[in-house]
Each structure stands twice: as C-alpha cells, then as structure tokens.
Protein backbone atom coordinates (compact mmCIF):
# COMPACT_ATOMS: atom_id res chain seq x y z
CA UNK A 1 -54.33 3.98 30.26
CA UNK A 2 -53.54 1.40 27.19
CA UNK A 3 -49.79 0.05 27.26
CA UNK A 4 -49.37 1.57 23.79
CA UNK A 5 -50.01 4.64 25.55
CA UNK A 6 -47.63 4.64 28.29
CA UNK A 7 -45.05 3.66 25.64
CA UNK A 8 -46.21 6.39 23.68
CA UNK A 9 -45.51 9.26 26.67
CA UNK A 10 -42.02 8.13 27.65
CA UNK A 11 -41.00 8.24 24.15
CA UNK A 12 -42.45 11.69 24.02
CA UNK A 13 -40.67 12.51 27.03
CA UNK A 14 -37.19 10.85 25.85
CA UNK A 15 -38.07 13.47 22.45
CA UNK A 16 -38.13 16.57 24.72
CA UNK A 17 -35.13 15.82 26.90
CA UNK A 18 -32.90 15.02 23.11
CA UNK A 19 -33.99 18.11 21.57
CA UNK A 20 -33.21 20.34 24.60
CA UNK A 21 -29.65 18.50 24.73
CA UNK A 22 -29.29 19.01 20.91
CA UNK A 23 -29.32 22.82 21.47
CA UNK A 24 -26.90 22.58 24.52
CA UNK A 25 -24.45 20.71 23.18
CA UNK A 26 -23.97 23.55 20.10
CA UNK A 27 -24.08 26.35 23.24
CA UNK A 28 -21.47 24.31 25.20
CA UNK A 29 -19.02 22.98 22.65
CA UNK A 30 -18.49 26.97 21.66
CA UNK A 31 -17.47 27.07 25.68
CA UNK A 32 -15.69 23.71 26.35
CA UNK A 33 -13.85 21.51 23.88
CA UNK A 34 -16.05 18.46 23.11
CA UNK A 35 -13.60 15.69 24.43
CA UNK A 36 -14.16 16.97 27.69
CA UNK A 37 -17.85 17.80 27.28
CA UNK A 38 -18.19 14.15 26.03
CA UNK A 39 -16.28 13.12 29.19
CA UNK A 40 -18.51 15.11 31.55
CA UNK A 41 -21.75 14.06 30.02
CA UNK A 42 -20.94 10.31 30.08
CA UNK A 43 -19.75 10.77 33.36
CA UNK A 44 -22.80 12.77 34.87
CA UNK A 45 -24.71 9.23 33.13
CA UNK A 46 -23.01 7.34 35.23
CA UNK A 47 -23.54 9.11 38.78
CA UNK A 48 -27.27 9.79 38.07
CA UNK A 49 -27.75 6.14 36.69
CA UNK A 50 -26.23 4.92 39.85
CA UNK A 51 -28.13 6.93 42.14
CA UNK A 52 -31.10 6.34 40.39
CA UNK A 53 -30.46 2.31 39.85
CA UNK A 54 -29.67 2.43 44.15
CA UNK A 55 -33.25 4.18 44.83
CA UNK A 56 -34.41 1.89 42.96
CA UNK A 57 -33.39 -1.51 44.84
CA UNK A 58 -34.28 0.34 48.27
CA UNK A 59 -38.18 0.36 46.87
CA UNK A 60 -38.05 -2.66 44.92
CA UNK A 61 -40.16 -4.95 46.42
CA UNK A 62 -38.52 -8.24 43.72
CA UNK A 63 -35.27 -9.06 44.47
CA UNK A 64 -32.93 -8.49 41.56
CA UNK A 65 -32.31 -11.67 38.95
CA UNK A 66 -29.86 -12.17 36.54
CA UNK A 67 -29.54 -12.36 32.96
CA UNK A 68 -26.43 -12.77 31.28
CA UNK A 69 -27.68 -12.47 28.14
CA UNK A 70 -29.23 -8.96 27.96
CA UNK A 71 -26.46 -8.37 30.55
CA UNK A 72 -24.15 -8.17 27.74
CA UNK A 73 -26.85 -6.36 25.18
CA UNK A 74 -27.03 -3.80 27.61
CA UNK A 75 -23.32 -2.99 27.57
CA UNK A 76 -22.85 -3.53 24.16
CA UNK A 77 -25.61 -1.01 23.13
CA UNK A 78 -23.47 1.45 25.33
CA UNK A 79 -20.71 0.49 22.90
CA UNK A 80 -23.20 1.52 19.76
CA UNK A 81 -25.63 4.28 21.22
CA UNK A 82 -23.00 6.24 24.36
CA UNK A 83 -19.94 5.76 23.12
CA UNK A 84 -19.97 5.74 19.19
CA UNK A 85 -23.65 7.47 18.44
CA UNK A 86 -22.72 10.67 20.73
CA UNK A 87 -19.40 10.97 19.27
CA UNK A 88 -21.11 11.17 16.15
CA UNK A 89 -23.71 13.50 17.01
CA UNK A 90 -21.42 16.01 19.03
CA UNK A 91 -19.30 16.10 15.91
CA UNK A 92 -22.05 16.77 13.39
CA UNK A 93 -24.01 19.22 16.01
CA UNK A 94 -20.53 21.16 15.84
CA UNK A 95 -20.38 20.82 12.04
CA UNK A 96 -24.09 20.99 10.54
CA UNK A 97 -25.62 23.22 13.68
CA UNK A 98 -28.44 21.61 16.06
CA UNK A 99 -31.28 22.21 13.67
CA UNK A 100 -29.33 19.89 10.61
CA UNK A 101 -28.09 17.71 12.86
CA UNK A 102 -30.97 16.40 14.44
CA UNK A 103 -32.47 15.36 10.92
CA UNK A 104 -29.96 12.93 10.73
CA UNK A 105 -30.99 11.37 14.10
CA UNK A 106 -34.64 10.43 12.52
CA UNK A 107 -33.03 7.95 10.58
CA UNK A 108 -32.05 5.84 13.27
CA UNK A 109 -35.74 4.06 12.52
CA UNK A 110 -34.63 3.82 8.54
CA UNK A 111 -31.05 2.05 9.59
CA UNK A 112 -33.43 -0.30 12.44
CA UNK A 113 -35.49 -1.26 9.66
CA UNK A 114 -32.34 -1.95 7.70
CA UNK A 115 -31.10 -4.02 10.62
CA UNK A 116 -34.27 -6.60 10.61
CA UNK A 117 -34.00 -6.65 6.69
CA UNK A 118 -30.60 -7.99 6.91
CA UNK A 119 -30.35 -10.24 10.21
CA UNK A 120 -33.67 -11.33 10.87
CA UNK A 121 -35.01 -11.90 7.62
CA UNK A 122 -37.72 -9.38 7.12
CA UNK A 123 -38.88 -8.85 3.58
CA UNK A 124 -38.92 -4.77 2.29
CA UNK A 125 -41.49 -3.81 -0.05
CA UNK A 126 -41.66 -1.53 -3.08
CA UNK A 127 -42.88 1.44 -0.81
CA UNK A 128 -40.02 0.95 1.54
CA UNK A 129 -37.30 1.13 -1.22
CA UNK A 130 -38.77 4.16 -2.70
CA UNK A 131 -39.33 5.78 1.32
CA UNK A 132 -35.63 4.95 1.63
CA UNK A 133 -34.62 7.01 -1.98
CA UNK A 134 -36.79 10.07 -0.58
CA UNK A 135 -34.94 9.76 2.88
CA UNK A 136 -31.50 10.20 0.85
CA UNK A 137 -32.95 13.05 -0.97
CA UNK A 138 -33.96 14.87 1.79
CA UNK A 139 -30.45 14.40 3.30
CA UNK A 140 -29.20 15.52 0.69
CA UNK A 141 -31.13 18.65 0.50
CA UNK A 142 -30.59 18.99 4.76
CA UNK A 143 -26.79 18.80 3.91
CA UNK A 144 -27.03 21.26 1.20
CA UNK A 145 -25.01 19.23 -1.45
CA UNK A 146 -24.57 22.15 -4.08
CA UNK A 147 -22.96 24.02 -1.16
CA UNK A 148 -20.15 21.06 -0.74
CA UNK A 149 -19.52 21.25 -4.45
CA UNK A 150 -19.43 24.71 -4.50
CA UNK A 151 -16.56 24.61 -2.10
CA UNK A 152 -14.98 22.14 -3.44
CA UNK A 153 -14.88 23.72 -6.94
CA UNK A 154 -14.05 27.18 -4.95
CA UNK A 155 -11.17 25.43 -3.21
CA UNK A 156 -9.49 24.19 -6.74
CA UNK A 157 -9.90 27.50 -8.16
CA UNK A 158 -8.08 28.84 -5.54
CA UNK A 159 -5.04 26.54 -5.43
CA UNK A 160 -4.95 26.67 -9.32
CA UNK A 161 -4.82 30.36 -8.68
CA UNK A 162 -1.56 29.99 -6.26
CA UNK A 163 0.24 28.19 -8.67
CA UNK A 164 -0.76 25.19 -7.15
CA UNK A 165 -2.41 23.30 -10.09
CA UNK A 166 0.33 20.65 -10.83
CA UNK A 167 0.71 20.11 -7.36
CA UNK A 168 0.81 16.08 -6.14
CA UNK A 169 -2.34 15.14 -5.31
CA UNK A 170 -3.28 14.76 -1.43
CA UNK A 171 -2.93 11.32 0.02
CA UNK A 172 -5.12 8.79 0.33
CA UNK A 173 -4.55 8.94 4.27
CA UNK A 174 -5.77 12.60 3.74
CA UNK A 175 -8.29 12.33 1.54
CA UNK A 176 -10.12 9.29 4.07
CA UNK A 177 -9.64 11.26 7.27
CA UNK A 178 -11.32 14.18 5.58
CA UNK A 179 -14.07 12.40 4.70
CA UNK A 180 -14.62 10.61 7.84
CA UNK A 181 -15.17 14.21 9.35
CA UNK A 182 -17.26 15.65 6.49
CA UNK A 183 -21.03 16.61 7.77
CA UNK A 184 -22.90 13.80 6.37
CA UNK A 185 -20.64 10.87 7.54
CA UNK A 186 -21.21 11.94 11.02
CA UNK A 187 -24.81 12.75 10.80
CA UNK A 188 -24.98 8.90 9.37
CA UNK A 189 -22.43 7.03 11.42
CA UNK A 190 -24.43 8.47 14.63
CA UNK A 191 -27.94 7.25 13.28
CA UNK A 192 -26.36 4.01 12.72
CA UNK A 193 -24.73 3.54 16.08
CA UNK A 194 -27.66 4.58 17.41
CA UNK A 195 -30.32 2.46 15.52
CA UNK A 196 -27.89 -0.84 16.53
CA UNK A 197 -28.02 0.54 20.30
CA UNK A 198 -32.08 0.89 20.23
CA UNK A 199 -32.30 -2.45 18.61
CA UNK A 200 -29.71 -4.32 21.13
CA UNK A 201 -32.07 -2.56 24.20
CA UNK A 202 -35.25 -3.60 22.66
CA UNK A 203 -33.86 -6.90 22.94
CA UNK A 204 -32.42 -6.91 26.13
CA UNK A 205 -35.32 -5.08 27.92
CA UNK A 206 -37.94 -7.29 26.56
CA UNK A 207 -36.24 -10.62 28.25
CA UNK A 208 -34.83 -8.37 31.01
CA UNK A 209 -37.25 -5.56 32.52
CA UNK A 210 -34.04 -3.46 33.94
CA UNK A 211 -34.48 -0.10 32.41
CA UNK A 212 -32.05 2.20 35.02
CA UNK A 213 -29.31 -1.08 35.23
CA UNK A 214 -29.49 -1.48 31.68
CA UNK A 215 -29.32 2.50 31.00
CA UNK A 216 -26.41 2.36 33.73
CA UNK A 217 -24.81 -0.57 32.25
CA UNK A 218 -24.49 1.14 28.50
CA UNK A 219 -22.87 4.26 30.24
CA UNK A 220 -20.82 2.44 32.22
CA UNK A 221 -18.93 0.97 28.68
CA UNK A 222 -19.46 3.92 27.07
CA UNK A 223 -17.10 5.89 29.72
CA UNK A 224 -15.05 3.15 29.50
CA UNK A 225 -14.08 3.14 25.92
CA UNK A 226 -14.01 6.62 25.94
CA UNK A 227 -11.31 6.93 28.88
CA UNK A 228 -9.71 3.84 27.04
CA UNK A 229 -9.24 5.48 23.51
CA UNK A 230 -8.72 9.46 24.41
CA UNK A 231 -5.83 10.66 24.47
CA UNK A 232 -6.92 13.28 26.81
CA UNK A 233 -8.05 11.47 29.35
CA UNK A 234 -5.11 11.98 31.63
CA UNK A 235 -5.55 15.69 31.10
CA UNK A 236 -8.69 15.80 32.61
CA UNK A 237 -8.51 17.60 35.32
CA UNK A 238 -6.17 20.58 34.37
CA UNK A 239 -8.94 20.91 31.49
CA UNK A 240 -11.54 21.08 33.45
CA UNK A 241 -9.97 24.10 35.60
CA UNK A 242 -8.92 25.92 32.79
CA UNK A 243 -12.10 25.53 30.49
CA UNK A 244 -15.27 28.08 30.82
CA UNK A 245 -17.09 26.35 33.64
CA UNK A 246 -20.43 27.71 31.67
CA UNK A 247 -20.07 24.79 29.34
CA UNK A 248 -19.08 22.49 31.72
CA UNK A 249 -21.95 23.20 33.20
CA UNK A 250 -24.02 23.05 30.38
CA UNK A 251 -22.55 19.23 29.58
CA UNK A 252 -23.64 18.33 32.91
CA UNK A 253 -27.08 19.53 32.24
CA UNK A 254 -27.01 17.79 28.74
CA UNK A 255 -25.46 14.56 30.25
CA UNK A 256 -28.36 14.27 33.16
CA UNK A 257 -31.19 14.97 30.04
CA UNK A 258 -29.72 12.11 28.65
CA UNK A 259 -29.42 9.41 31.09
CA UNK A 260 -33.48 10.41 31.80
CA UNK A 261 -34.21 10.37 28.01
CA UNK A 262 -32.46 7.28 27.43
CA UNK A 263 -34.37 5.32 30.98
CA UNK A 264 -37.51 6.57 29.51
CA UNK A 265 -36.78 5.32 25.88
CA UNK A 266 -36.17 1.88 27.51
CA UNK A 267 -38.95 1.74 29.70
CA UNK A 268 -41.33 2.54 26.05
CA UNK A 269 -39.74 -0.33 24.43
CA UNK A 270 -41.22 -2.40 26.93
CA UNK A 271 -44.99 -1.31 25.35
CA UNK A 272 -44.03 -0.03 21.98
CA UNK A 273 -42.57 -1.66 19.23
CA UNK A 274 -38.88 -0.46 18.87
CA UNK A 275 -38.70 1.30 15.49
CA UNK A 276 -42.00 3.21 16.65
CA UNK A 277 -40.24 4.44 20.00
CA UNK A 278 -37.46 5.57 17.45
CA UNK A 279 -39.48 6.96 15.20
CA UNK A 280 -41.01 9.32 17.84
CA UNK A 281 -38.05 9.87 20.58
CA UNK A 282 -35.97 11.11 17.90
CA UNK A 283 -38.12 13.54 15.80
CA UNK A 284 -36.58 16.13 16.90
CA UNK A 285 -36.38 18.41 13.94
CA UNK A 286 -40.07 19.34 14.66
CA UNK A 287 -38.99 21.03 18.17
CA UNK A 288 -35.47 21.69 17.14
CA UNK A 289 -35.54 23.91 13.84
CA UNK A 290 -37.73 26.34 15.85
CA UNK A 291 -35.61 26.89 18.69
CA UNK A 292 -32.36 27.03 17.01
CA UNK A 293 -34.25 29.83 14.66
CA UNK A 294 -35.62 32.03 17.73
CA UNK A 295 -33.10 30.94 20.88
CA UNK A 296 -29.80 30.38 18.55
CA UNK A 297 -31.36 33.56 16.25
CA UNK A 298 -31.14 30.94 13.07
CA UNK A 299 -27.36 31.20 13.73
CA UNK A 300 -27.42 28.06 11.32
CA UNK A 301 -28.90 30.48 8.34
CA UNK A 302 -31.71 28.09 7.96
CA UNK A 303 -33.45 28.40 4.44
CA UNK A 304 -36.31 26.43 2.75
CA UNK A 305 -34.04 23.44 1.37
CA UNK A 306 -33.09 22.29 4.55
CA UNK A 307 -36.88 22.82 5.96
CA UNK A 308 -37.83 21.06 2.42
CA UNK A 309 -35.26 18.22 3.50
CA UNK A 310 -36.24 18.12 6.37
CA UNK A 311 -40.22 17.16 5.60
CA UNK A 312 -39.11 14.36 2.78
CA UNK A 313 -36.68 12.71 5.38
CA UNK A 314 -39.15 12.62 8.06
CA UNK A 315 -42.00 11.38 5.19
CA UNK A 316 -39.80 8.76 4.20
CA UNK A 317 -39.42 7.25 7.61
CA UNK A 318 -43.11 7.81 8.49
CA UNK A 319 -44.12 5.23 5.07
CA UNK A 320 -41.06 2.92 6.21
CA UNK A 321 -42.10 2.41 10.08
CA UNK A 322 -45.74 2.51 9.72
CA UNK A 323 -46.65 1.31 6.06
C-alpha cells in the first residue's frame, strides 16, 4: 500500500467520524445546553487521548523524545482547532442546521491556502482568485442571503409599524455582538480556526511523529481555555444532574468521534500533503446533506440553493487545492 494511500484512508476515516458528530451535536444541543456539551466533549478528548497516548508507550518499542518546538504547535493548534474552531461550529450547527453548517467546514482548505499565500510566500494564480469568488458565492447561496435581507427588511417594517420608526438607533455594542453571532461569521470563524489548527499540526507532526500526544496535547489547552473563560464552569456539576442525560450522552459519543477523527487526521498528514487531508476529512456535505434529509427528516428545509451552494463551494476548493 503507497503512503499516499494510507494518508488517503485515515483522512477518509477522520471524514466519517466529523460527519456523524455534525449530526449529533444538532440532536444533543436540543437536549443539553452547548456550554456543557462543549465541556463534556473536550473532556471525553482528554480521557480517551490519555488512555490511548498510555497504550501507546506500553507497546512502543522507541523511547519517547522531545521536541519543544512542535511541543508548543501542538498546544497551540488546540488553541485554534478545540477550543476556538468547535465553538464555532457548535454555534453555527445550532444556527444554520448540520447540513449548512458543514459547508462551511470545506473551507478550512481555502483559508490553509490563504495561510501559505500570506506567511510563506506562495504565489496564487488567476484560477485560484476566481475558485475563491465561486467559494463566496456558494456561501452565499448555502446561507441563503435573500432570506437575511428579507428579515431584516421584515424586522423594520415591523418596528416602523409599532411606532418605532424614529426610535435611536441600536448601539454599536449591539449591533457588533449581533453580528458576531449571525450564521455566516460562525460558519467562517470555525473554518479559520480550524485551517490555522491543521496547518500548526502539519507542522508539528512532520518534525515530531506524535499523533495521540499531539492530539492529547491540543485537548488538553483546549479544556483549559475553555474552563478558564466560561463562566459556567463552576456550575458544572449541578448542570450535568439536572440536564437530559440523552445529550450528555450524545456529547460523549461526539467528543470520543472526535479525538479518533482528529488522531487519524494527524497520522494522514504524515503521508498527505495538509490542504489535501483537509480537503477530504472535511467534505462532509457529501455524507451530511443526506442524513440530515432522511435521519433529521430535512428538519433544515433543505432546497436546491443550498444543494446549488453547496456544489460551487466544494468546486471552488477542488480548483484551489489541486489546480
């Protein structure tokens, strides 16, 4: 079996495991509140990366070495990819639906390439410009832009209606914190966050060959952060014996998918170039749309512009990681 190959499969793999979580996590958070599902995944990361990462130094046969270096690369892209990227894609999984969501985490590749552009000096062509124009179209079609505007317009009518048309305008403070949480920030932010995490692993794993430690290591600052900046935290466990211990349950299943998706992602970047392992790990519209459709009964009221979005977005990356 070629090393492309083997890349190939655990990439494959790491695209199964995300698209069954991406289904979970809209089941769950309708159970559990996702501060607390966030806490439980990240947490179940770190008890299955540890058990893993101490099965794996019982059958080792080379002794552990160290390198500060990707050390640090490892935890950082637990910063980018646990911490920040799921916060983002719980969020937008809770606002867009699985099926949108997930179109927004196939441009991790588009931000990766935007990455090497701007730090390491590589040139983009014509093509990639114009792949990068149809990925923002079909974003905009997965988001359903007309359907923002139509709200929009919808909600001036209807303060106009209550009188409300010389009101003062809403603050600034407002105005920011409502777009932070619109749909399309948080489909973006997460590809981002998780585009710098792939990149900082590719790195690390290529001068380090520690795919559990360095899986363990990102969830390890990932928890850490999250305990750090929640204001919930404390809470914890009254939450978790009042919540529906269905989606509790359901995080732990999505939190143990992940830790194995994110080993196997590692272990392809050691074959695979690291916009490729993107590019295939995190397709996960194709599996996605249909099971939100038939398990989720297209609770999402999919129609063709998504679909239509959908197929340019994933085009555009396609010219962009292979042209």
């Amino acid at each position: 079996m070629s090393p492309a190959l083997v890349g190939e499969l655990f990439a494959v793999a790491a695209l199964l495991m995300f698209s069954v979580n991406i289904i979970l996590t809209k089941v769950a958070s309708t159970k559990t509140s996702l501060s607390l599902g966030f806490l439980v995944s990240v947490s179940v990361n770190v008890i299955v990366g540890a058990l893993l990462f101490g099965v794996e130094l019982l059958v080792r046969s080379e002794p552990l070495h160290w390198n500060g270096p990707a050390f640090g690369m490892f935890l950082l892209a637990g910063v980018f990819a646990t911490f920040l990227g799921r916060w983002f894609f719980f969020e937008s999984v809770v606002h867009f639906g699985p099926a949108k969501a997930s179109v927004f985490q196939i441009t991790s590749p588009l931000f990766t390439a935007i990455i090497a552009w701007i730090f390491f000096g590589q040139t983009l062509r014509l093509a990639d410009l114009a792949a990068m124009a149809l990925v923002v179209l079909g974003l905009l079609l997965v988001a359903d832009i007309r359907e923002v505007f139509r709200r929009r317009n919808a909600d001036r009518a209807a303060r106009s209606a209550a009188g409300a048309a010389d009101a003062v305008a809403p603050p600034a403070g407002a105005r920011s914190k409502g777009l932070l949480r619109s749909g399309a920030v948080l489909g973006i932010g997460g590809a981002m966050a998780y585009a710098i995490g792939h990149v900082l692993r590719g790195a690390a794993v290529l001068s380090w060959n520690e795919p559990i430690l360095g899986t363990l290591l990102g969830a390890c600052s990932g928890i850490a952060l999250h305990m750090l900046f929640s204001s919930g935290t404390k809470d914890m466990v009254r939450d978790i014996r009042q919540t529906d211990p269905r989606g509790l349950q359901l995080f732990m299943i999505g939190g143990l998918l992940t830790i194995l998706s994110q080993i196997c992602m590692v272990v392809s970047l050691r074959y695979i170039p690291v916009s490729i392992t993107a590019l295939i790990s995190l397709c996960t519209p194709a599996l996605v749309f249909p099971m939100s459709y038939f398990l989720l009964r297209n609770q999402e009221r999919i129609t063709l512009m998504p679909v239509l979005g959908c197929v340019l977005t994933f085009a555009g990356i396609v010219v962009i990681v292979l042209g």
